[in-house]
Protein backbone atom coordinates (compact mmCIF):
# COMPACT_ATOMS: atom_id res chain seq x y z
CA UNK A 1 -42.92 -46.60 -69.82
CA UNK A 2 -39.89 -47.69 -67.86
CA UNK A 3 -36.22 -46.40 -67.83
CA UNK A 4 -33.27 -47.31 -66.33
CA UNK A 5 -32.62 -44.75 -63.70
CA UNK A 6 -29.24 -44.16 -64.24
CA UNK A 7 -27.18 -42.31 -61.66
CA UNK A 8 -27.17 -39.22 -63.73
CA UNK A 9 -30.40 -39.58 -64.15
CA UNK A 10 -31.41 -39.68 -60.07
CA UNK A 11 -29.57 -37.02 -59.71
CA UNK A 12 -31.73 -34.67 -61.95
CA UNK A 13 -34.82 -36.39 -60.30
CA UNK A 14 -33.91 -35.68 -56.58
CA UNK A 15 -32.45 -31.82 -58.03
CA UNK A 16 -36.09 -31.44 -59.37
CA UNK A 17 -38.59 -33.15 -57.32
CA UNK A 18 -36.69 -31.64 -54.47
CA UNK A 19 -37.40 -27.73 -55.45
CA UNK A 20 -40.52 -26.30 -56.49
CA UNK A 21 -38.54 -23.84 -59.11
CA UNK A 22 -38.52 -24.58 -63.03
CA UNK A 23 -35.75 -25.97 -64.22
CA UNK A 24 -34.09 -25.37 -68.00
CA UNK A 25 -31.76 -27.92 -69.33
CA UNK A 26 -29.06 -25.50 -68.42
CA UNK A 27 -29.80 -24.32 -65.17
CA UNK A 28 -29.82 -28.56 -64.30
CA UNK A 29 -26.58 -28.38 -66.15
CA UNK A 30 -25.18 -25.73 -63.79
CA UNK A 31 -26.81 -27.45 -60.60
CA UNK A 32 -25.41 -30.86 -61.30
CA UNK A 33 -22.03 -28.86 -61.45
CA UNK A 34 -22.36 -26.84 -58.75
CA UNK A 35 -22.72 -30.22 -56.45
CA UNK A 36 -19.18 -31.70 -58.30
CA UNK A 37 -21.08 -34.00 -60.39
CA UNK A 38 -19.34 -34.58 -63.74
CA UNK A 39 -22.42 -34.45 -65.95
CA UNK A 40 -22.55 -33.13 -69.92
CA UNK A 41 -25.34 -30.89 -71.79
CA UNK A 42 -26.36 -33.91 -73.85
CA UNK A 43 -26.40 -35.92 -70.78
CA UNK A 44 -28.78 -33.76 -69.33
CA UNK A 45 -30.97 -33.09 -72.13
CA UNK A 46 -31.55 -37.44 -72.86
CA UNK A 47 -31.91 -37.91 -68.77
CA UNK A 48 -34.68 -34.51 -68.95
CA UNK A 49 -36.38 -36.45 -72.01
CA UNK A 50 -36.59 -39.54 -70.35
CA UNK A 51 -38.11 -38.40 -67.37
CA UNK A 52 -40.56 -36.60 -69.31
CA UNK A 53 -41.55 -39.50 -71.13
CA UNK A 54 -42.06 -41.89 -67.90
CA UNK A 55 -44.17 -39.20 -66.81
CA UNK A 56 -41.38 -38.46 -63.43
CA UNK A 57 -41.19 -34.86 -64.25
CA UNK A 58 -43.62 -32.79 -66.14
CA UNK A 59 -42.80 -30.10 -68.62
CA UNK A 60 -43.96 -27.02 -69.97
CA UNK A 61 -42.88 -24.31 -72.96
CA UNK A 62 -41.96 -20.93 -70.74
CA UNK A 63 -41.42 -18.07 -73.39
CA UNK A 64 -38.74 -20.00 -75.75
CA UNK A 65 -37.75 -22.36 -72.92
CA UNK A 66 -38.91 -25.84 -72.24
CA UNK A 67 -38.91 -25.96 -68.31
CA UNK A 68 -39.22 -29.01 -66.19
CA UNK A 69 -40.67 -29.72 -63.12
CA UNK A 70 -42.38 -31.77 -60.07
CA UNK A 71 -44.92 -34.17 -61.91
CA UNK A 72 -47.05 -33.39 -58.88
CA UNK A 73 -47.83 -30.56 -58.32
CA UNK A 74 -51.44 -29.43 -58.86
CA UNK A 75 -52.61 -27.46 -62.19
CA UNK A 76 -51.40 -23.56 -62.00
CA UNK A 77 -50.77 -20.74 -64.92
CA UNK A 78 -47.31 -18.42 -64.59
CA UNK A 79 -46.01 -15.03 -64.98
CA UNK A 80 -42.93 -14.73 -66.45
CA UNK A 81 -40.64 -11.81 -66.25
CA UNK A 82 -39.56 -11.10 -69.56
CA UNK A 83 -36.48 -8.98 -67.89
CA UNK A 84 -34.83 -11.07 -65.51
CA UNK A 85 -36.45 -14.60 -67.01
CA UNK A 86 -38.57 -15.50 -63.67
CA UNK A 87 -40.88 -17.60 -63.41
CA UNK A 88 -44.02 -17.13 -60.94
CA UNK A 89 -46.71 -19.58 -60.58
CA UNK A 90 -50.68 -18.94 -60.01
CA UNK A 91 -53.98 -20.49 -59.85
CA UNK A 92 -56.82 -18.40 -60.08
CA UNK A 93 -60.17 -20.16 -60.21
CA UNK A 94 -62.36 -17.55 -61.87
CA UNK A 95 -59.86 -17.99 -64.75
CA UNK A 96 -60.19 -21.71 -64.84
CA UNK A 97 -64.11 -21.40 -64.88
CA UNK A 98 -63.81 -19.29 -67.57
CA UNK A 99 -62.05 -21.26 -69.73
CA UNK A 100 -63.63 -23.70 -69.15
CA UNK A 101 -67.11 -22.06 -70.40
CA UNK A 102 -65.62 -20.81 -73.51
CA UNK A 103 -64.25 -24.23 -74.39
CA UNK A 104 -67.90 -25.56 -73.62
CA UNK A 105 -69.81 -22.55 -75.63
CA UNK A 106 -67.32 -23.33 -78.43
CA UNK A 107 -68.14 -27.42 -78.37
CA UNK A 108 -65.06 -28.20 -77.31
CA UNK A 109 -63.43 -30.70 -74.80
CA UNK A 110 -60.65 -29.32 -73.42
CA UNK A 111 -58.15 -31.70 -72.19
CA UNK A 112 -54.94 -29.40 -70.79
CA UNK A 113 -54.34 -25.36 -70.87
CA UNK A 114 -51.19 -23.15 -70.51
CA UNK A 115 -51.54 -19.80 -69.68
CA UNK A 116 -48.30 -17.75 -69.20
CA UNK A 117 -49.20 -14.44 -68.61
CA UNK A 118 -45.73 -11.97 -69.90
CA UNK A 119 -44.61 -9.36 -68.38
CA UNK A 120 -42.01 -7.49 -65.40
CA UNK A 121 -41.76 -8.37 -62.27
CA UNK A 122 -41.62 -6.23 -59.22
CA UNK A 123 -38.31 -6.65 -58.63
CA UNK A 124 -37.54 -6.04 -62.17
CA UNK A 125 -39.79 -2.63 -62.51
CA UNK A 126 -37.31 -1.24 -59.91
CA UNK A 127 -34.30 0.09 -62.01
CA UNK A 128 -31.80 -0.24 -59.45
CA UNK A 129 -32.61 -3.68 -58.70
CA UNK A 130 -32.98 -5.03 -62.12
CA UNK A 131 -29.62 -3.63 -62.88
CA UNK A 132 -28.36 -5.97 -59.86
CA UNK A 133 -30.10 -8.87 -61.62
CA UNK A 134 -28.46 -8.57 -64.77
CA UNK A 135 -25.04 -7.71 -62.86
CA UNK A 136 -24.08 -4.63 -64.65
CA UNK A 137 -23.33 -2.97 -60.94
């Protein structure tokens, strides 16, 4: 599929292909902002969807958010700190072999997997700091 690459629409390619962080419709939002770009919420969530759907930028459910990113970067899992919201990525072959067995045991052809493991981060397990994060000192 092609799109018109709009200038908005650029813009939220070179902010995400130039960062290997995950990026929410509202944390492009606040980017685009923060570089005096006059840019909308609906703006951002059409230019996000067509990206995604000219495969430019790949994208992934993260708890309750959909998160965007670099289309290439190779296969990895995530933790996700369910305190502060990060986002941590992994690869860990043993875990890919595995899956891939029990998909084969099972008779089934897997074509894709997501595996967000939940939790807190270090940072986060560390009461002083996590009260930084959320900015309640």
């Amino acid at each position: 599929m092609t799109i018109r690459l709009t200038p908005q629409r650029q813009a939220i390619l070179a902010l995400i292909n130039g960062s290997s962080s995950h990026w929410d419709a509202e944390t492009v939002l606040a980017a685009m902002k923060s570089t005096g770009k006059s840019i909308g919420i609906a703006t951002v969530y059409r230019a996000l969807a067509a990206l995604e759907a000219a495969a430019l930028i790949d994208s992934m459910f993260i708890g309750e958010r959909k998160c965007y990113e670099r289309m290439d970067k190779h296969h990895h899992d995530h933790l996700l700190c369910t305190v502060c919201g990060g986002i941590e990525e992994f690869f860990q072959p043993q875990i890919e072999e595995l899956q891939a067995k029990i998909a084969h045991e099972h008779g089934f052809m897997m074509k894709s997997h997501s595996l967000i493991l939940q939790g807190i981060c270090q940072q986060c397990q560390q009461p002083e700091d996590c009260l930084k994060i959320k900015g309640l000192t």
